[in-house]
C-alpha atoms as a PDB file:
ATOM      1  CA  UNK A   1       0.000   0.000   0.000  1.00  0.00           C
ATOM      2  CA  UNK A   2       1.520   3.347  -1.117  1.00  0.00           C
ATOM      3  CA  UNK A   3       2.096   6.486   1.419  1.00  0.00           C
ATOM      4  CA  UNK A   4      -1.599   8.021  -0.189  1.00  0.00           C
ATOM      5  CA  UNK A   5      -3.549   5.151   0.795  1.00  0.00           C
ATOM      6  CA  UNK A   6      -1.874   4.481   4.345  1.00  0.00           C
ATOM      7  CA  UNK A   7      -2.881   8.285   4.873  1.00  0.00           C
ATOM      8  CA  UNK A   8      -6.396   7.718   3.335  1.00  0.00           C
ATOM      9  CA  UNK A   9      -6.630   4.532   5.755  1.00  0.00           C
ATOM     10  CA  UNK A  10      -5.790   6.294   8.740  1.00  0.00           C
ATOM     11  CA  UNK A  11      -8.148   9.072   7.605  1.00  0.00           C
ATOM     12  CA  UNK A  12     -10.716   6.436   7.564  1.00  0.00           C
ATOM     13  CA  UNK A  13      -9.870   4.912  11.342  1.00  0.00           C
ATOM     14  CA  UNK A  14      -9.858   8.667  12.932  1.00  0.00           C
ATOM     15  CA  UNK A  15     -13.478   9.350  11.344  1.00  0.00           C
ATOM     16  CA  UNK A  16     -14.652   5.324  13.023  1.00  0.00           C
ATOM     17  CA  UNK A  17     -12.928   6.589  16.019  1.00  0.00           C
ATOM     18  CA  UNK A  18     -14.718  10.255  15.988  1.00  0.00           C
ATOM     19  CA  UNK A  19     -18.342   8.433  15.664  1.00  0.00           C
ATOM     20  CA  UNK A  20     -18.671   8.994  12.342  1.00  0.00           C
ATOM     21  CA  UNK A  21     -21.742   7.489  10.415  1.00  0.00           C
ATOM     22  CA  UNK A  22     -23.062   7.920   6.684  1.00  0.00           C
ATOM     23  CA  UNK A  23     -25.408   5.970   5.183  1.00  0.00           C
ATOM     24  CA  UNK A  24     -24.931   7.074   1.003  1.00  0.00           C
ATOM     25  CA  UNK A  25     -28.602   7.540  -0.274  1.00  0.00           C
ATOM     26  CA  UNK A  26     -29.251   7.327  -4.156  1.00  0.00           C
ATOM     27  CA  UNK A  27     -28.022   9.766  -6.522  1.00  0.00           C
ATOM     28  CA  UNK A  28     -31.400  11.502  -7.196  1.00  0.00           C
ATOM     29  CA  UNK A  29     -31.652  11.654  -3.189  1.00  0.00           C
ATOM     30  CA  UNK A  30     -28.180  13.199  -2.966  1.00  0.00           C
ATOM     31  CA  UNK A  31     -28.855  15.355  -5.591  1.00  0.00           C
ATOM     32  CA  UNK A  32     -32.290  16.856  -3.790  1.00  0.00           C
ATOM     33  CA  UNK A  33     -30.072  16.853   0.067  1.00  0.00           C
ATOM     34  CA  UNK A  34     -27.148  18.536  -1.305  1.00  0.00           C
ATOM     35  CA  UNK A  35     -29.202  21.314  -3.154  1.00  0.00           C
ATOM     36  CA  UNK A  36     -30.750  22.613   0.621  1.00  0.00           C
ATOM     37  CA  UNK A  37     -27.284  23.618   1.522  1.00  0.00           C
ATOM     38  CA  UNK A  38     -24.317  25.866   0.526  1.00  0.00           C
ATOM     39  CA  UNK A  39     -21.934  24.466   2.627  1.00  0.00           C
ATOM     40  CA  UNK A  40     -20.570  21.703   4.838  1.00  0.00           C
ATOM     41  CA  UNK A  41     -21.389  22.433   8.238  1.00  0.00           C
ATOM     42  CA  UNK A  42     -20.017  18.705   9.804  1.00  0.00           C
ATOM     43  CA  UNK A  43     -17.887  15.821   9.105  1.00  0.00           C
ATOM     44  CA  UNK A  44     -20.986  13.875   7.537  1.00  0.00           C
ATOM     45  CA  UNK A  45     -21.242  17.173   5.027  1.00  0.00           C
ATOM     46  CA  UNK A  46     -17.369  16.755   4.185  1.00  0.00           C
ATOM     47  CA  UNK A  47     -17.290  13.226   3.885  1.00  0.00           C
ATOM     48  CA  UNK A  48     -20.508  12.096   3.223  1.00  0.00           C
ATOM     49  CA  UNK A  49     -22.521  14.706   1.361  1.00  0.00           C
ATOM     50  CA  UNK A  50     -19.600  16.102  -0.675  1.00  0.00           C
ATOM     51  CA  UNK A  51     -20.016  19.673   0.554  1.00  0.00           C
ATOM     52  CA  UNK A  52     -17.910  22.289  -0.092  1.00  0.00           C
ATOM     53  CA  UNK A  53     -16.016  23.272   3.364  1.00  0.00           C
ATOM     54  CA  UNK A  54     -14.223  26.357   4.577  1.00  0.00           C
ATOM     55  CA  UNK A  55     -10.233  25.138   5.405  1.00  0.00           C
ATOM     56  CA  UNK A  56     -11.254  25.873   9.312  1.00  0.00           C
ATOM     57  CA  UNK A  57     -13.902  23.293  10.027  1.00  0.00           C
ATOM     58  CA  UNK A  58     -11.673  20.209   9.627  1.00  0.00           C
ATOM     59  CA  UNK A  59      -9.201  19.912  12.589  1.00  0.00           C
ATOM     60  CA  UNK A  60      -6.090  20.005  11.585  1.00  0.00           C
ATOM     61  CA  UNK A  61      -5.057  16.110  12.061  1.00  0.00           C
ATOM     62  CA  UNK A  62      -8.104  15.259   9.370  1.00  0.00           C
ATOM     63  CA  UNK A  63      -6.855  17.783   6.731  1.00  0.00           C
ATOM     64  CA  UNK A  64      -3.202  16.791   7.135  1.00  0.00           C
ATOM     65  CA  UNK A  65      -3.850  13.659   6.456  1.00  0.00           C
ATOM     66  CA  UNK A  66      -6.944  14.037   3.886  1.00  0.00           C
ATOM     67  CA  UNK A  67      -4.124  16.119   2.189  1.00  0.00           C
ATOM     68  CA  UNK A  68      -1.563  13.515   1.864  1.00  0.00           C
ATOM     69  CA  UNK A  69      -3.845  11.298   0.758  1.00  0.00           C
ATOM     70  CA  UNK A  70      -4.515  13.468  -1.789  1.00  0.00           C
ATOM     71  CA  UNK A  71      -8.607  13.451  -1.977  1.00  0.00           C
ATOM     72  CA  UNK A  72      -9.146  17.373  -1.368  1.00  0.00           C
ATOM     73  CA  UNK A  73      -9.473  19.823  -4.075  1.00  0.00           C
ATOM     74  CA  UNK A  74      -9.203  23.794  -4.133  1.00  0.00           C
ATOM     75  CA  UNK A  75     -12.353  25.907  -5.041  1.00  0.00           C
ATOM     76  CA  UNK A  76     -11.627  29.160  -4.814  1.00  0.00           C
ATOM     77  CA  UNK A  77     -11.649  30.023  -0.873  1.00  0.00           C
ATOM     78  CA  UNK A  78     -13.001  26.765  -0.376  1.00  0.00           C
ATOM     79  CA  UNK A  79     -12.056  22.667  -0.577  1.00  0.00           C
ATOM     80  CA  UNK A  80     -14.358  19.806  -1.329  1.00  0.00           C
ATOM     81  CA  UNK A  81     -13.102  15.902  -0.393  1.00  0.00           C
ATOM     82  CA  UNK A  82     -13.114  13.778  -3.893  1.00  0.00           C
ATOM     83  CA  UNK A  83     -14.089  10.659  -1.808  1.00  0.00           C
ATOM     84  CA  UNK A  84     -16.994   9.717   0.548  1.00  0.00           C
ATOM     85  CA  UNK A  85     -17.075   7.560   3.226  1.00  0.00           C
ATOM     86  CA  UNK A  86     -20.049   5.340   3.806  1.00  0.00           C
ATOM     87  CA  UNK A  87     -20.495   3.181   6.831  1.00  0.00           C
ATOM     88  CA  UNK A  88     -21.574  -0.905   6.365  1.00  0.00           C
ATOM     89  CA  UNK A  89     -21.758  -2.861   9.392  1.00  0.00           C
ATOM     90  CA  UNK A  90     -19.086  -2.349  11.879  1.00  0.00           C
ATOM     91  CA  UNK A  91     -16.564  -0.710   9.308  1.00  0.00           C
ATOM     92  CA  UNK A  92     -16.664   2.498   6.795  1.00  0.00           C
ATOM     93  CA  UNK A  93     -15.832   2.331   3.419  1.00  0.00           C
ATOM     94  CA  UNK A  94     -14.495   4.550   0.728  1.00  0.00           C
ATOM     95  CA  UNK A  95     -15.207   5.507  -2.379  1.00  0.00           C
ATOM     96  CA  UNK A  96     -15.563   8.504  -4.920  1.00  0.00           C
ATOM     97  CA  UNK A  97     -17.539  11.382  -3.838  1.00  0.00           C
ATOM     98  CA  UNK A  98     -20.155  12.964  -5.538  1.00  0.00           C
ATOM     99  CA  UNK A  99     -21.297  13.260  -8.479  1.00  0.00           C
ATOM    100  CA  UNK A 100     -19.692  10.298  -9.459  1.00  0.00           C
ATOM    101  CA  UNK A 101     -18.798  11.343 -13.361  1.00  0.00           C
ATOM    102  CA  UNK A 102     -15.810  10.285 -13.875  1.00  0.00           C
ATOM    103  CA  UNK A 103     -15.160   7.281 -16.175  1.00  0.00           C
ATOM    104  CA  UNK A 104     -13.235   5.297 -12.856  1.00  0.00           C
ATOM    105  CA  UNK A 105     -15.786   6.201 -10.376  1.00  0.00           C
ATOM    106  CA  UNK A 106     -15.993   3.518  -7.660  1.00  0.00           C
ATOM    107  CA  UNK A 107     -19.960   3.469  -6.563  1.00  0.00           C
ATOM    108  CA  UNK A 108     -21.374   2.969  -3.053  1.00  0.00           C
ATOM    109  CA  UNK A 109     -25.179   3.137  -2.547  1.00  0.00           C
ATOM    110  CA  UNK A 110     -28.507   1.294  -1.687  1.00  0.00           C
ATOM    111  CA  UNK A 111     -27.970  -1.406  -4.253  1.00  0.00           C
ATOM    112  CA  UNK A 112     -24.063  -2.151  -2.538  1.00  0.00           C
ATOM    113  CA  UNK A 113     -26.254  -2.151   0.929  1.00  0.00           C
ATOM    114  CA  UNK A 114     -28.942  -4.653  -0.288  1.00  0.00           C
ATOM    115  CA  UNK A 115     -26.081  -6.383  -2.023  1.00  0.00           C
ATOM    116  CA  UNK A 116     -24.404  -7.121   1.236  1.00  0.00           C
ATOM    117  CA  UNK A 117     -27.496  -7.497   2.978  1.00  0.00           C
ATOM    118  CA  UNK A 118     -28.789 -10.779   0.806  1.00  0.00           C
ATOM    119  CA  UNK A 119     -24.852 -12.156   0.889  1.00  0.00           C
ATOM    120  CA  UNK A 120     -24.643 -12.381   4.354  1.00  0.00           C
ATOM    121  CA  UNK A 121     -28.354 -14.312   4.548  1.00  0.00           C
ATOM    122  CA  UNK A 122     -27.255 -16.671   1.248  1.00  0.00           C
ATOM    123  CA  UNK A 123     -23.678 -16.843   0.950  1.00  0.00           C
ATOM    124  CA  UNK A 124     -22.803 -20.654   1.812  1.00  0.00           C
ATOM    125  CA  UNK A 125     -19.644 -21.956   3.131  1.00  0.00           C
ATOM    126  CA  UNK A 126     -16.608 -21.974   0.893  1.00  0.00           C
ATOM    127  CA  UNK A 127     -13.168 -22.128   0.975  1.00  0.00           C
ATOM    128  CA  UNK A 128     -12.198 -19.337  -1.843  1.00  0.00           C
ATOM    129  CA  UNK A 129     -14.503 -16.891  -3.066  1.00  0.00           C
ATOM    130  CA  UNK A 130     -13.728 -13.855  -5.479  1.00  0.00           C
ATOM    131  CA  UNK A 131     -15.528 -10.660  -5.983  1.00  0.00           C
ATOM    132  CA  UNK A 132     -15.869  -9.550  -9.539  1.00  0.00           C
ATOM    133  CA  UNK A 133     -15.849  -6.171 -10.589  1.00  0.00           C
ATOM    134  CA  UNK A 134     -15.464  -5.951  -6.797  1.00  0.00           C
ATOM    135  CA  UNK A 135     -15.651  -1.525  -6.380  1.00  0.00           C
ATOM    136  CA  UNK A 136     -15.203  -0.811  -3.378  1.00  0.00           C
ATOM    137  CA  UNK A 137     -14.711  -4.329  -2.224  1.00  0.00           C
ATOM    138  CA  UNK A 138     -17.967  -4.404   0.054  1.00  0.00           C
ATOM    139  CA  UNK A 139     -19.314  -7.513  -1.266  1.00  0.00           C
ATOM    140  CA  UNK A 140     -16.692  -9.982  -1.208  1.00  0.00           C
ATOM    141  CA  UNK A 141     -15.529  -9.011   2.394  1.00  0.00           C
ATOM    142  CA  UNK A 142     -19.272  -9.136   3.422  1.00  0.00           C
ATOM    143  CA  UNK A 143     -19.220 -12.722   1.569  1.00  0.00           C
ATOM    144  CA  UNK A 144     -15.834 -13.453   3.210  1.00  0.00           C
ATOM    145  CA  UNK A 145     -17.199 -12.663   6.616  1.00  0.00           C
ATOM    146  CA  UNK A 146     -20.687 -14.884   5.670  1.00  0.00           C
ATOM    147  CA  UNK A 147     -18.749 -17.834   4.258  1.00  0.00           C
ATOM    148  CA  UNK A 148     -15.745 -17.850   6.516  1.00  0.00           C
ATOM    149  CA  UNK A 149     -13.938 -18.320   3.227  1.00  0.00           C
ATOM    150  CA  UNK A 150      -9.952 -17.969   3.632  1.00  0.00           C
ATOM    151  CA  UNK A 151      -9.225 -17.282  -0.033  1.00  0.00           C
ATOM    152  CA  UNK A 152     -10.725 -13.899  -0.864  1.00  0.00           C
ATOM    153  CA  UNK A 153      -9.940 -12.260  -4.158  1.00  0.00           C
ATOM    154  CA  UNK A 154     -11.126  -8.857  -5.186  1.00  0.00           C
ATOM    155  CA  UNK A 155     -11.078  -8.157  -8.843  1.00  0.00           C
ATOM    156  CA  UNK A 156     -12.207  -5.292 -10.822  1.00  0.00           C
ATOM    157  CA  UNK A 157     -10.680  -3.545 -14.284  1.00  0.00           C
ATOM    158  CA  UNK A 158     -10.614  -0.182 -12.788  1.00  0.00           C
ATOM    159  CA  UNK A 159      -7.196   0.608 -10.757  1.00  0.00           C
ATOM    160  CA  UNK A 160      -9.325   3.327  -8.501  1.00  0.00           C
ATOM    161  CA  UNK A 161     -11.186   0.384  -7.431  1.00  0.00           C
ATOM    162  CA  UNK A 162      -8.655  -1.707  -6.422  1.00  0.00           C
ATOM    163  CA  UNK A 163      -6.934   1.081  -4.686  1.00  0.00           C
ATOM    164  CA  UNK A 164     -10.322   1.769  -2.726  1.00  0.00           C
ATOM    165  CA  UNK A 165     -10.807  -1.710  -2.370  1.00  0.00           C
ATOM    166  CA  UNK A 166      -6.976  -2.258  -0.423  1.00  0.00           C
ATOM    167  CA  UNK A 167      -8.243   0.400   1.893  1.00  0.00           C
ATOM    168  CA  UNK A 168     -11.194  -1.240   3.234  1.00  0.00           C
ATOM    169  CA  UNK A 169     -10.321  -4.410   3.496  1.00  0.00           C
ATOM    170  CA  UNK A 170      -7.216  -3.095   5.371  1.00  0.00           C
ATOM    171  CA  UNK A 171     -10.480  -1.319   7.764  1.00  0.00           C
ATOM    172  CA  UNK A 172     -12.521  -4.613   7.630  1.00  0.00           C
ATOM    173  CA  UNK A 173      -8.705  -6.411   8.960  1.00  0.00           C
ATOM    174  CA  UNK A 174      -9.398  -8.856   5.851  1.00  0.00           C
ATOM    175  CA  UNK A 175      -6.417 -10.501   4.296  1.00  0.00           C
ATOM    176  CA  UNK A 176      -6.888 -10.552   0.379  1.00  0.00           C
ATOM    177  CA  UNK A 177      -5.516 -10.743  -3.021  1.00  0.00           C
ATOM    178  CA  UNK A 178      -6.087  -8.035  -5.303  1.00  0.00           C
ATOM    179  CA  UNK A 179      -6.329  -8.607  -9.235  1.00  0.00           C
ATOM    180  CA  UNK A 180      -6.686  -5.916 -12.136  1.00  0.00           C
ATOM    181  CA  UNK A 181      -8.551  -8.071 -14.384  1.00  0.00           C
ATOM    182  CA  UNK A 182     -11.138  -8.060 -16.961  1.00  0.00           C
ATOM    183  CA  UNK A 183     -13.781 -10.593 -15.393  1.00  0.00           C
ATOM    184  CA  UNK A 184     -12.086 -13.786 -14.404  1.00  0.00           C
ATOM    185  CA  UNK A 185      -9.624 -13.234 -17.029  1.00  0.00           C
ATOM    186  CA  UNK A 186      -6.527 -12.281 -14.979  1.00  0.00           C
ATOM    187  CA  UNK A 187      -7.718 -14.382 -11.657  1.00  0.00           C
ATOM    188  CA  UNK A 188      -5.928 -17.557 -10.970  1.00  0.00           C
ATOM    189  CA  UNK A 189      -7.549 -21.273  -9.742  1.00  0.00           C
ATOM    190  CA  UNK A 190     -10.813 -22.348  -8.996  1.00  0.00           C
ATOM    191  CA  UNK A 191     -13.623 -20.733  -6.512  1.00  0.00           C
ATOM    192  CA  UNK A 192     -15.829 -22.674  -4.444  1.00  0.00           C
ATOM    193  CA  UNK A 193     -17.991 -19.073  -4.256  1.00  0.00           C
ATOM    194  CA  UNK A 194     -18.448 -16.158  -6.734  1.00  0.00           C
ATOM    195  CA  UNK A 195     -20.033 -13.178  -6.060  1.00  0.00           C
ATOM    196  CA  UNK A 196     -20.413 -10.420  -8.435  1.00  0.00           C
ATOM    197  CA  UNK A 197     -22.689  -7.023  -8.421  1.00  0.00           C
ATOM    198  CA  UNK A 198     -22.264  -5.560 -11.736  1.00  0.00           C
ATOM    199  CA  UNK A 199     -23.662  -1.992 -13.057  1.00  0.00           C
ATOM    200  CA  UNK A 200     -26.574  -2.534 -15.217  1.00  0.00           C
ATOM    201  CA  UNK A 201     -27.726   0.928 -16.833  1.00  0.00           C
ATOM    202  CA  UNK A 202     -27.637   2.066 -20.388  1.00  0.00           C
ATOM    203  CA  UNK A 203     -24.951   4.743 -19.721  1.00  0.00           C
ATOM    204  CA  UNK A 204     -23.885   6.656 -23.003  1.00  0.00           C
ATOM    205  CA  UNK A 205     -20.473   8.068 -21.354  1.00  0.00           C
ATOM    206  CA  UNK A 206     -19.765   4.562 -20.695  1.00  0.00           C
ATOM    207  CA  UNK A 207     -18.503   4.583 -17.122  1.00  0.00           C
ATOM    208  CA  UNK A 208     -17.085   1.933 -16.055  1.00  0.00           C
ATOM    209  CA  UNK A 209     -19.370   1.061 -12.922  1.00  0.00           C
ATOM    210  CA  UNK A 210     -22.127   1.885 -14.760  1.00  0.00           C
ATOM    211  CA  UNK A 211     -22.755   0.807 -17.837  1.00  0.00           C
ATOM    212  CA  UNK A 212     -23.754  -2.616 -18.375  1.00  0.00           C
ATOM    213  CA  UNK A 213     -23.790  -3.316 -22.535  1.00  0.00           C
ATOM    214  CA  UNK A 214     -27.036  -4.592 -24.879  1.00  0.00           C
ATOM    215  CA  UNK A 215     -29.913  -3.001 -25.321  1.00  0.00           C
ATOM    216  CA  UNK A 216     -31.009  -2.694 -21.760  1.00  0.00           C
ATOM    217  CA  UNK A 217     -27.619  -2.858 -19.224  1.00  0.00           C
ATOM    218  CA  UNK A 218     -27.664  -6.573 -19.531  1.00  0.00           C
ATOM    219  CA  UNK A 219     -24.954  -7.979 -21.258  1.00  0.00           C
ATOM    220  CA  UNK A 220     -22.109  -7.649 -18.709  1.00  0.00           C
ATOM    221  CA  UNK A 221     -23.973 -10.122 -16.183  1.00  0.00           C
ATOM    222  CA  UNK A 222     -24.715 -12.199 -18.519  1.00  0.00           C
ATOM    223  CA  UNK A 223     -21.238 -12.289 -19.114  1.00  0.00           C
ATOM    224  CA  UNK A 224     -20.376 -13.111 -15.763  1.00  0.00           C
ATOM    225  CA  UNK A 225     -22.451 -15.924 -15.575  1.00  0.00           C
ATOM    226  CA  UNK A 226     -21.144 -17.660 -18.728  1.00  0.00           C
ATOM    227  CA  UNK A 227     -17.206 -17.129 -17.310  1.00  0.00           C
ATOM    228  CA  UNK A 228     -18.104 -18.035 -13.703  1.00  0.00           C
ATOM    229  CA  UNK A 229     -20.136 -21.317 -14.420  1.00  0.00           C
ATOM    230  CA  UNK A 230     -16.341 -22.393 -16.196  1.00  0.00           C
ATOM    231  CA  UNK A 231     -14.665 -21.289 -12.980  1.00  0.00           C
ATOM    232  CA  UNK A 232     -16.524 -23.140 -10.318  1.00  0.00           C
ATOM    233  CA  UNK A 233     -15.636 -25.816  -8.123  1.00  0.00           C
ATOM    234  CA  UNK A 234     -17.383 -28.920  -8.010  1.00  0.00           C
ATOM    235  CA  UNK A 235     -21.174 -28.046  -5.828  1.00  0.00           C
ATOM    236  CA  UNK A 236     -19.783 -24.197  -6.306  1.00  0.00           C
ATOM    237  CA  UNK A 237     -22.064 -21.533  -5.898  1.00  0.00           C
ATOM    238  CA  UNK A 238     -22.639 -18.081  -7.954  1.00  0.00           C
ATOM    239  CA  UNK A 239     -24.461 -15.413  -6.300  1.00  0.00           C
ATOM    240  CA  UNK A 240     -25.308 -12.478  -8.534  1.00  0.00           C
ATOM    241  CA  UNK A 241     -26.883  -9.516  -7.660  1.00  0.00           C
ATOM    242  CA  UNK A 242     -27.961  -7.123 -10.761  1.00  0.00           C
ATOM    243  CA  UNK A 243     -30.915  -5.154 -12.678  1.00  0.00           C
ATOM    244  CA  UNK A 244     -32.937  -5.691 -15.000  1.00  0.00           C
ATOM    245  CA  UNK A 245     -34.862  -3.615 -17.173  1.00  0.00           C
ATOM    246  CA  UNK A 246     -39.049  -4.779 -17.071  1.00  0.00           C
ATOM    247  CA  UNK A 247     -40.615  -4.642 -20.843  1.00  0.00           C
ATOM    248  CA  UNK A 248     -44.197  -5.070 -21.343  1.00  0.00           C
ATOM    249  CA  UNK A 249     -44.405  -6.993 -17.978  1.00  0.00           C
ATOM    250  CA  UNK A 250     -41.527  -9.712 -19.588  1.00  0.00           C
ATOM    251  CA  UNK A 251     -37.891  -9.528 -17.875  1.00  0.00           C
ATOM    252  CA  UNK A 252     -35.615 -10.274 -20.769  1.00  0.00           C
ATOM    253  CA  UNK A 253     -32.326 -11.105 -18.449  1.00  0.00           C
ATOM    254  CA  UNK A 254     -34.653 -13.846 -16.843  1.00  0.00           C
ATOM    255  CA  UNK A 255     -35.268 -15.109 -20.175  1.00  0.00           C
ATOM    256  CA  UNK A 256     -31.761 -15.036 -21.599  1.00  0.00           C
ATOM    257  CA  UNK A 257     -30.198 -16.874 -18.347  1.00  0.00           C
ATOM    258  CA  UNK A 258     -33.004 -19.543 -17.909  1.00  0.00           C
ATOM    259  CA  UNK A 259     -31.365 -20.918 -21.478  1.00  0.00           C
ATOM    260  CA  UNK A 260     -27.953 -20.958 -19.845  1.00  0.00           C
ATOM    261  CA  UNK A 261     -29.093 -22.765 -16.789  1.00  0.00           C
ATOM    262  CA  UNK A 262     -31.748 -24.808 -17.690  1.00  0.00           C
ATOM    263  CA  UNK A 263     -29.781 -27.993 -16.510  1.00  0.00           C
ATOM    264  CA  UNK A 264     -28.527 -26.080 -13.077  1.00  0.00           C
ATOM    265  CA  UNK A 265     -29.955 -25.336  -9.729  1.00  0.00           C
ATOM    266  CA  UNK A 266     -30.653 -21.874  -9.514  1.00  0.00           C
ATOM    267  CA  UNK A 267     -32.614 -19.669  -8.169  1.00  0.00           C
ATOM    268  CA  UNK A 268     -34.431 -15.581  -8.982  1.00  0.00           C
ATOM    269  CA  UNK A 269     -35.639 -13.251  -7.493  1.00  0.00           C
ATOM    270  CA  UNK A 270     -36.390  -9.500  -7.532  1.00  0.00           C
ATOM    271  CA  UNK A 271     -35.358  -7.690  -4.166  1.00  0.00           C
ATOM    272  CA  UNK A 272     -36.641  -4.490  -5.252  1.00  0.00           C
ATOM    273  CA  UNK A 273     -38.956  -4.127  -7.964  1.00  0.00           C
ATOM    274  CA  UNK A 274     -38.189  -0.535  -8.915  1.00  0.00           C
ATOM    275  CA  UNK A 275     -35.143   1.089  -8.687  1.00  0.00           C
ATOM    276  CA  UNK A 276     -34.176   4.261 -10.502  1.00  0.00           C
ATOM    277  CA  UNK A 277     -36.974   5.109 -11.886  1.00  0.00           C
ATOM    278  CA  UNK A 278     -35.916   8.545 -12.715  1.00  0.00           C
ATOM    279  CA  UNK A 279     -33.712   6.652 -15.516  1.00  0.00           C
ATOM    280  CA  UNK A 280     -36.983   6.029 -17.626  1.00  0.00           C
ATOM    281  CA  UNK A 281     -37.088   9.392 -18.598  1.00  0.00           C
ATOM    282  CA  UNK A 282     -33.228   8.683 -20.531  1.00  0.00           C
ATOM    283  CA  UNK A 283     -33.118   7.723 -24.437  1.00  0.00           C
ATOM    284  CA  UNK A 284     -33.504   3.782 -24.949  1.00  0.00           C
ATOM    285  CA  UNK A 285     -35.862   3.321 -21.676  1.00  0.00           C
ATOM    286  CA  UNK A 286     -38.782   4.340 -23.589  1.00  0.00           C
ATOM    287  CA  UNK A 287     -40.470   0.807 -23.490  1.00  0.00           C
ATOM    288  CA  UNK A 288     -38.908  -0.210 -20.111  1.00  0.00           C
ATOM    289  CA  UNK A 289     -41.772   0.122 -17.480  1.00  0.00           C
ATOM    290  CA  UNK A 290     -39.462  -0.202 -14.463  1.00  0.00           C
ATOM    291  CA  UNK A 291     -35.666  -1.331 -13.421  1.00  0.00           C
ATOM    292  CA  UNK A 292     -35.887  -4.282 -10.675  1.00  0.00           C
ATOM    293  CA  UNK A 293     -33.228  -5.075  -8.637  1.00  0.00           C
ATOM    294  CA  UNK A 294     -32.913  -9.195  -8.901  1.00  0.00           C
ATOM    295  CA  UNK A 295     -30.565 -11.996  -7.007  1.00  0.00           C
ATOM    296  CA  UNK A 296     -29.732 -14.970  -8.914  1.00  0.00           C
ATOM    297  CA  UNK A 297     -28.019 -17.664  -6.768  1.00  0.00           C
ATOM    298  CA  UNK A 298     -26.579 -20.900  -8.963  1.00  0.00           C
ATOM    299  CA  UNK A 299     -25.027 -24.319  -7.471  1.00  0.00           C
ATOM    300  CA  UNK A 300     -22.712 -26.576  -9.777  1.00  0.00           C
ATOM    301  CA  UNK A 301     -23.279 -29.906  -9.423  1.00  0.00           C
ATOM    302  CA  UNK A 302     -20.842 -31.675  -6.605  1.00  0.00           C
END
C-alpha cells in the first residue's frame, strides 16, 4: 500500500474513532439533500454529502492527512473531499464522492447495501470466493465474513477500485488478493464461491461502474455468468446480484439466463422491484416500465 492510501486509511480509522456514520442515499436523493445547503457544516457534510467546506472546520489532524492522501481539491476560498465515506456494518468504506462522473468512479449506494445485505443471509460456506468487478470491495468481504472463506480475491478492471478496495479491506482487517482483471480473465484457480454485483444501466459516457452493454444494461452479467459457471468448483455456488430492465411486464435477463441454466440449480428473485426510476425518462428506456433489482443464486453440481 503506497504512502496516499496508508494516509487515506488512517483518515478512515480517525473518522470510526470520531463516531462517524453515513449511510450514502441514491443519486437523485443526494442530488435533492445537497441542493438545501451551501456548505458543509459537519464531518458527515465533508465526507458524506460532498459539501464544499471552509479550510477551518476540519481539525487540523483530518486535513493533514486528507491532504496527503490526496482526496481534497481547491475551489476558490473553499475545498471539497473527492471521496466519501459510507459506513456498512461495523466498518466504513471509501469511495468517490459525488457526483460520481468520472469514467473510474468507484460506486457505493442502496444497491451495494442490499447487495451485502442478501450475501450475508445466502452466501454458503466456501473455501475461496472472489468478488468480480469488486468496487469498493464491500461484497466480497461481506461474503468473506458470511462464508468464513480464507481465499478472498477482489477483482475489478478499474485501478481506482482496487486502490479503494486495499483500503477497506485493510479497515474490515481482511487478508486478500487483489487482481486488475477483466472478469475472471486475470484471476488464478478455482472458486468454491463467486459473487459479483455488476452496473446494469444504459450509460452513453460509458462509465465503467455503470454501464452494463445490450440493449437494456444486460450484457455484462450475462457475461459473468457464462465465465463463472467455467470457474466453479465442483457443488460451487454463484451469487449475482444485478438489474434488470421490465418490458411489457416480460424480464428479458430472466429469459436469456433460464437458457444458460436450464440444466442447473438456480434460483431468482427480484429484491426491489423498482429502482431508478428517474432513468426512464433517458433515451432507450422508452419501453422499459421499471428497473428491478434481482438476485440470482446458482449451485454446480458436486
Amino acid at each position: 500500500m503506497d504512502s496516499a492510501s496508508l494516509a487515506l486509511l488512517e483518515l478512515a480509522r480517525q473518522l470510526e474513532r470520531a463516531g462517524y456514520h453515513f449511510v450514502t442515499p441514491t443519486p437523485e436523493t443526494q442530488r435533492r439533500v445537497v441542493a438545501r445547503r451551501a456548505q458543509a457544516r459537519s464531518l458527515r457534510d465533508v465526507f458524506g454529502w460532498s459539501l464544499r467546506f471552509e479550510r477551518g472546520l476540519l481539525p487540523d489532524a483530518l486535513f493533514e492527512l486528507a491532504s496527503r492522501a490526496g482526496v481534497l481539491q481547491r475551489e476558490g476560498e473553499h475545498w471539497r473531499a473527492s471521496v466519501r465515506f459510507s459506513a456498512l456494518q461495523r466498518s466504513l468504506y471509501v469511495h468517490s464522492a459525488y457526483p460520481t462522473d468520472a469514467s473510474d468512479a468507484v460506486f457505493f449506494g442502496p444497491d451495494t447495501y442490499r447487495f451485502c445485505s442478501w450475501l450475508r443471509r445466502v452466501a454458503p460456506p466456501a473455501s475461496a470466493l472472489v468478488d468480480i468487478g469488486c468496487g469498493s470491495g464491500a461484497g466480497g468481504l461481506c461474503a468473506a465474513e458470511a462464508s468464513g472463506a480464507t481465499r478472498v480475491v477482489l477483482a475489478d478492471i478499474n485501478e481506482q477500485a482496487l486502490a479503494f478496495a486495499a483500503v477497506n479491506a485493510a479497515l474490515a482487517e481482511r487478508t486478500v488478493e487483489l487482481a486488475h482483471s477483466d472478469l475472471l480473465r486475470d484471476v488464478a484457480g478455482a472458486f468454491s464461491l463467486i459473487v459479483a454485483n455488476p452496473p446494469y444501466m444504459r450509460d452513453p459516457a460509458a462509465r465503467l461502474y455503470r454501464d452494463g452493454g445490450g440493449a437494456f444494461g444486460e450484457q455484462l452479467s450475462l457475461r459473468i455468468v457464462r465465465e463463472s459457471l467455467a470457474r466453479l468448483g465442483p457443488g460451487g455456488t454463484l451469487l449475482l446480484y444485478t438489474g434488470s430492465a421490465i418490458v411489457d411486464g416480460k424480464d428479458p435477463l430472466y429469459e436469456a439466463l433460464a437458457e444458460l441454466l436450464c440444466d442447473l440449480e438456480h434460483h431468482y428473485e427480484e429484491l426491489d422491484p423498482d429502482v431508478f426510476g428517474e432513468e426512464l425518462e433517458r433515451p432507450g428506456y422508452e419501453r422499459v416500465e421499471r428497473i428491478a433489482a434481482v438476485a440470482l443464486s446458482v449451485r454446480t453440481r458436486a
